[in-house]
Protein backbone atom coordinates (compact mmCIF):
# COMPACT_ATOMS: atom_id res chain seq x y z
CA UNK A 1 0.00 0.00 0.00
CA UNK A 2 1.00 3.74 -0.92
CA UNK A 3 2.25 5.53 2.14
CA UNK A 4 0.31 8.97 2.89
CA UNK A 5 3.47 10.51 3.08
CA UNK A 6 6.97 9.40 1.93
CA UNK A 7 9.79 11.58 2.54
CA UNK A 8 13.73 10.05 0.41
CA UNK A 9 16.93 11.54 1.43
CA UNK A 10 16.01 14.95 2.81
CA UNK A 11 18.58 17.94 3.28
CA UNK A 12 18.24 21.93 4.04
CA UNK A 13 20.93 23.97 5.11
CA UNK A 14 21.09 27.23 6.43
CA UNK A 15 24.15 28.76 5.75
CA UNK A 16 26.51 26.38 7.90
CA UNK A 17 23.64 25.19 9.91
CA UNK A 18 22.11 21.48 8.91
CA UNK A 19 18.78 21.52 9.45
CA UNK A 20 18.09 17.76 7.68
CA UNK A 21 20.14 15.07 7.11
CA UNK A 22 19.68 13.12 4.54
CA UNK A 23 15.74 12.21 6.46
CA UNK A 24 13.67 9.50 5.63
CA UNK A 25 10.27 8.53 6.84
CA UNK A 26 7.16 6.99 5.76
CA UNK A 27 3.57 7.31 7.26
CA UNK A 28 0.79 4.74 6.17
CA UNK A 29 -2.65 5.92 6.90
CA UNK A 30 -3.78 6.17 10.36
CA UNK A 31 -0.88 6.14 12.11
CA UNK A 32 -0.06 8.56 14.88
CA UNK A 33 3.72 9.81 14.87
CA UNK A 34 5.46 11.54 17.37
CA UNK A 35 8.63 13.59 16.59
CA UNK A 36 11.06 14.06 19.69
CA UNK A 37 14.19 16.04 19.67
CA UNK A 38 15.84 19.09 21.19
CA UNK A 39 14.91 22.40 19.74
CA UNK A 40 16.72 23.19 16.49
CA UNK A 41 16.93 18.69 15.81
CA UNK A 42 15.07 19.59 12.81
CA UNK A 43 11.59 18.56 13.61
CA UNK A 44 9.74 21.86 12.65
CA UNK A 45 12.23 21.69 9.21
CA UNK A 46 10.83 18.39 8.42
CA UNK A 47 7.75 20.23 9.31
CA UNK A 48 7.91 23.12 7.49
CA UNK A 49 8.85 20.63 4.00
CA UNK A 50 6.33 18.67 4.69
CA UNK A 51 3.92 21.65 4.27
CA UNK A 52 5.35 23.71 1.40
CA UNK A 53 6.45 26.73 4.07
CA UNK A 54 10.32 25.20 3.02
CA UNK A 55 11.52 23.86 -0.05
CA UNK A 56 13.90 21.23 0.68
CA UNK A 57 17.60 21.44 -1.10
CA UNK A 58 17.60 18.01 -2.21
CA UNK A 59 15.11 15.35 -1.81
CA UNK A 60 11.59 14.13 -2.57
CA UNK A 61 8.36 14.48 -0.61
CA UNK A 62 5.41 12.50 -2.16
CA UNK A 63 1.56 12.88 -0.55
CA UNK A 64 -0.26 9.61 -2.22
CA UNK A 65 2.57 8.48 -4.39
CA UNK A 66 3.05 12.31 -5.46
CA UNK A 67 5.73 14.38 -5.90
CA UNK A 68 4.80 17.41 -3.76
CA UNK A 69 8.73 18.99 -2.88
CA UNK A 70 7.82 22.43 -4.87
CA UNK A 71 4.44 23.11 -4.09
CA UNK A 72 3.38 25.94 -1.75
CA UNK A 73 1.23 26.00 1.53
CA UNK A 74 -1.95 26.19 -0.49
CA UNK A 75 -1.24 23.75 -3.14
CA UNK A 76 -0.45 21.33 -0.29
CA UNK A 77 -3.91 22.20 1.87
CA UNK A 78 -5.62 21.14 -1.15
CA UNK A 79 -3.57 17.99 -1.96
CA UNK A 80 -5.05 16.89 1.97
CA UNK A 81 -2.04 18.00 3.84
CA UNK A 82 -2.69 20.52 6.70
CA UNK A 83 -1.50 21.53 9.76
CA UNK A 84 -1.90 23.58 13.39
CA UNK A 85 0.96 25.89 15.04
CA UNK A 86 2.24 26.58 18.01
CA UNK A 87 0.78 29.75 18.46
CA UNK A 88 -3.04 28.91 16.74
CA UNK A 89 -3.40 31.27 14.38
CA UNK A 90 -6.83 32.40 15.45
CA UNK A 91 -9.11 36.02 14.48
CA UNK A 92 -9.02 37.12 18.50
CA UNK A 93 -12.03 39.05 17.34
CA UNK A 94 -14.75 36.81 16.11
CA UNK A 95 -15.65 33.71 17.82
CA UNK A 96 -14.91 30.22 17.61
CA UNK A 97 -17.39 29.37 14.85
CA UNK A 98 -16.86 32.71 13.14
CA UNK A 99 -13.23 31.42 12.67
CA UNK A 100 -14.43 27.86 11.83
CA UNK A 101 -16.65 29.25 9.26
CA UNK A 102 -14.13 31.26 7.52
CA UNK A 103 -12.18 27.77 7.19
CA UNK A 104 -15.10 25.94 6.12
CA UNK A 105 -15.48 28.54 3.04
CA UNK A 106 -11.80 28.39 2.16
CA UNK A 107 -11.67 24.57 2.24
CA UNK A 108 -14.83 24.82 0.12
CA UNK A 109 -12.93 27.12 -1.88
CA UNK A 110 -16.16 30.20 -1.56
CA UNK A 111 -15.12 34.03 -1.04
CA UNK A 112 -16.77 35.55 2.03
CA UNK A 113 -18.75 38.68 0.92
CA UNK A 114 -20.07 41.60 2.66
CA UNK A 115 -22.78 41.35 1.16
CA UNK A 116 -24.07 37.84 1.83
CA UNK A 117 -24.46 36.04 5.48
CA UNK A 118 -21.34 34.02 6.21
CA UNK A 119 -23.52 31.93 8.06
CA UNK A 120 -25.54 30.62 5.41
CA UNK A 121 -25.06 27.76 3.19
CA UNK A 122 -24.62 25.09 5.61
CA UNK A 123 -21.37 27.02 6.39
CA UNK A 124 -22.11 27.51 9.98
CA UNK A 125 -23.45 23.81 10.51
CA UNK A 126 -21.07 22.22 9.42
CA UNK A 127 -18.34 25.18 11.82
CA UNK A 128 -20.52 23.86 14.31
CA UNK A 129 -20.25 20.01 14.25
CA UNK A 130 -16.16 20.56 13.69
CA UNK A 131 -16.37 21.93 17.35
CA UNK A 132 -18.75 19.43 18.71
CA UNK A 133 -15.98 16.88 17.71
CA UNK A 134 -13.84 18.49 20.26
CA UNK A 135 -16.73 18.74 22.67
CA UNK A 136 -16.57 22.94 22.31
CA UNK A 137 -19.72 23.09 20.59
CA UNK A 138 -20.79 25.33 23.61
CA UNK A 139 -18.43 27.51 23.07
CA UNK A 140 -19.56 28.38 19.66
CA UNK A 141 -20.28 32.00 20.29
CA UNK A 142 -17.67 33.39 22.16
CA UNK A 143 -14.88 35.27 21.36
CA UNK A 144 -11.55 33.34 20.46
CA UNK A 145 -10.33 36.85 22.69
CA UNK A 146 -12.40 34.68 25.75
CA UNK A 147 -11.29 31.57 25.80
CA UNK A 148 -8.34 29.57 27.77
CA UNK A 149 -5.23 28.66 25.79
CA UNK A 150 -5.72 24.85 25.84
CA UNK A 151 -9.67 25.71 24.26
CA UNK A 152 -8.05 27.89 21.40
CA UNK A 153 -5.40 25.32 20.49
CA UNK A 154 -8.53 22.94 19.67
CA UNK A 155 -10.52 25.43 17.89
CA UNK A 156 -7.16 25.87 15.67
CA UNK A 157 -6.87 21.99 14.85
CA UNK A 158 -10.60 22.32 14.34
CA UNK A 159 -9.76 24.74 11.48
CA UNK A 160 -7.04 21.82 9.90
CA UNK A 161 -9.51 19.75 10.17
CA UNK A 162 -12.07 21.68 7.59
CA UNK A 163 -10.64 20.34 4.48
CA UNK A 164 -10.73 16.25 5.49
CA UNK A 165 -6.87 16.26 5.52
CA UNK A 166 -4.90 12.98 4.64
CA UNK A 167 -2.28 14.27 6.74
CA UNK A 168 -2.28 16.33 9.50
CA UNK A 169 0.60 17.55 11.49
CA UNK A 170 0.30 19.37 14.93
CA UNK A 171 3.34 21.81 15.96
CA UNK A 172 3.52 20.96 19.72
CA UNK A 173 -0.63 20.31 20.52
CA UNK A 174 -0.16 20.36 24.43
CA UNK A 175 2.40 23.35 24.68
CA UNK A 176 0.45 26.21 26.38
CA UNK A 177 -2.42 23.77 28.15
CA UNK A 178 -2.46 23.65 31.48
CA UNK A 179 -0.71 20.58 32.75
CA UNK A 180 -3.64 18.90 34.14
CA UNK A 181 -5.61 19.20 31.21
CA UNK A 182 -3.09 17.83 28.58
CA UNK A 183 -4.15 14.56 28.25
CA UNK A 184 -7.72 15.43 27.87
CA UNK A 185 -6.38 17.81 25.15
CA UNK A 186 -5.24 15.26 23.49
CA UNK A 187 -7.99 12.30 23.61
CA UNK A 188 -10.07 14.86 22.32
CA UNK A 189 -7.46 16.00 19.33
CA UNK A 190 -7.42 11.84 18.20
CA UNK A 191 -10.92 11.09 19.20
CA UNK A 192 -11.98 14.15 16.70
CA UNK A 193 -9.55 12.50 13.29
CA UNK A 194 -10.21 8.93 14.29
CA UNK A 195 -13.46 9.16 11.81
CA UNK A 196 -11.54 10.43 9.05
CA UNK A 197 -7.93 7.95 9.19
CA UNK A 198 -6.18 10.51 8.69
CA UNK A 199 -2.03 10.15 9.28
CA UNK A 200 -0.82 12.20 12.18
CA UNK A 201 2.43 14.02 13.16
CA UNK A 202 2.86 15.42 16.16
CA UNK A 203 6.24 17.47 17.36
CA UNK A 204 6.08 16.63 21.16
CA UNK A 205 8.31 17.23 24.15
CA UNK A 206 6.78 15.82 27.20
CA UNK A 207 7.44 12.05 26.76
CA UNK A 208 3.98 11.74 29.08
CA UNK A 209 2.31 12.38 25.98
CA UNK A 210 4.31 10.69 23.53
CA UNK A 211 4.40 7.22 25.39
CA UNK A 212 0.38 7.71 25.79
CA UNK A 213 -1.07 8.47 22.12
CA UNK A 214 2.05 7.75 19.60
CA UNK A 215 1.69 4.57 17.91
CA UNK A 216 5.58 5.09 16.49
CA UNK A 217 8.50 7.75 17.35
CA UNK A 218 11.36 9.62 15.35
CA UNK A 219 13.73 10.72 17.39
CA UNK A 220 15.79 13.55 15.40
CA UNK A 221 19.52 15.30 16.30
CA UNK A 222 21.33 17.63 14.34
CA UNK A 223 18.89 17.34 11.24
CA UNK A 224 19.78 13.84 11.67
CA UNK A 225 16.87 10.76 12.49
CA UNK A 226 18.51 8.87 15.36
CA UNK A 227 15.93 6.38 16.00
CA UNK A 228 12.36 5.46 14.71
CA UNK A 229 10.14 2.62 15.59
CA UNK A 230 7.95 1.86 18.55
CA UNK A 231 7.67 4.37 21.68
CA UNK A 232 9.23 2.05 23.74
CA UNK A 233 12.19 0.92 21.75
CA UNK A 234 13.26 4.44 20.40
CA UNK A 235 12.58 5.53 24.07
CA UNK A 236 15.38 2.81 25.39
CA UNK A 237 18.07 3.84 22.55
CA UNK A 238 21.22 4.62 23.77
CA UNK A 239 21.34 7.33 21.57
CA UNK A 240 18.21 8.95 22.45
CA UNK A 241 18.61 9.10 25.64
CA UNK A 242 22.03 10.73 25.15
CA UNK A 243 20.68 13.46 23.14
CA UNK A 244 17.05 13.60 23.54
CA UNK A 245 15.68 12.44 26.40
CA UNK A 246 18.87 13.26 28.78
CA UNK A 247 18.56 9.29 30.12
CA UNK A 248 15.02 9.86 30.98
CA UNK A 249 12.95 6.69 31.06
């Protein structure tokens, strides 16, 4: 079976600075994969490729058995690949379905106009049922300016979600949530793309949360994949726990 994403011999550079290493990973459907390293391993450059925001300097990407290295952010949301941030990139302004609505239109590819009712067209149904997959459904109608950090970081995969991605990769899902509500964070993240099999990456740093919900790890150093396999083999290499985990268990 064709991997949902298949990433051959990998490298960027920044000036003297390697960023990726000759990386190479596939991701069958379904699967949940969590990327460990220090910052600056190269996880958010293998991110970053992966979603058209960085054109890699040698090496081929392919989404479905396609060759996807040159394409841009938007070529790449409509080829099913899509992504959240750190920081959700949120309108403070309007409220959570206003901001689900305005990705519901783009992934339907419709213009907003002033002069017709965003709400209309089954636009702010279907803004609606996005949140009740997260169980925010109540929080519909307040301002993104309102809510807790941990709420806005699901109303931001929420928005990923809009166009039915293939693949969807999460820049560090649990950074900014409270620490007791992290693992609900994340139930709620996989119980909402469990209905569509989509692939998942995840860039994680608390190993709570990787040994929980990652079905397989890549551990990365200096641009460089160190280890990738199950949780709790990558999470006893020598290696890893050298440079990534600092011997933690």
């Amino acid at each position: 079976m064709t991997p949902v994403l298949s990433a051959r011999g990998l490298q960027k550079r920044f000036g003297a600075v390697v960023a990726a290493d000759d990386v190479n990973i596939d991701l069958p459907a379904g699967q949940k994969i969590s990327l460990i390293g220090a910052n600056g391993a190269g996880k958010t450059t293998f991110v970053n490729m992966v979603t058209g925001y960085l054109r890699p300097d040698y090496g081929v990407i392919e989404i479905d058995g396609k060759d996807i290295g040159r394409r841009n952010p938007r070529e790449m949301a409509r080829l099913g690949v899509a992504r959240s941030f750190q920081i959700p990139q949120l309108f403070l302004e309007l409220t959570a379905a206003e901001n689900l609505i305005c990705a519901v239109a783009a992934a339907r590819g419709e213009r907003l106009s002033l002069t017709r009712r965003a709400e209309g067209g089954g636009r702010r149904e279907e803004a609606v049922a996005l949140l009740d997959r997260f169980g925010l459904a109540a929080h519909a109608d307040r301002p993104i300016s309102e809510l807790a950090g941990g709420v806005r970081k699901l109303v931001d995969i929420a928005m990923a979600l809009a166009r039915k991605p293939r693949l969807l990769l999460l820049d560090e899902p649990t950074s900014g949530v409270a620490a007791e509500e992290k693992f609900e964070a994340m139930e709620r993240i996989f119980n909402a793309v469990a209905s569509d099999e989509a692939a998942v990456v995840f860039v994680e740093h608390d190993m709570e949360i990787v040994g929980r919900f990652a079905d397989r790890v890549v551990a990365f150093y200096s641009g460089r994949v160190l280890a990738d396999g199950a949780p709790a083999g990558v999470m006893r290499d020598a290696d890893v726990r050298k440079y990534v985990t600092g011997g933690a268990r």
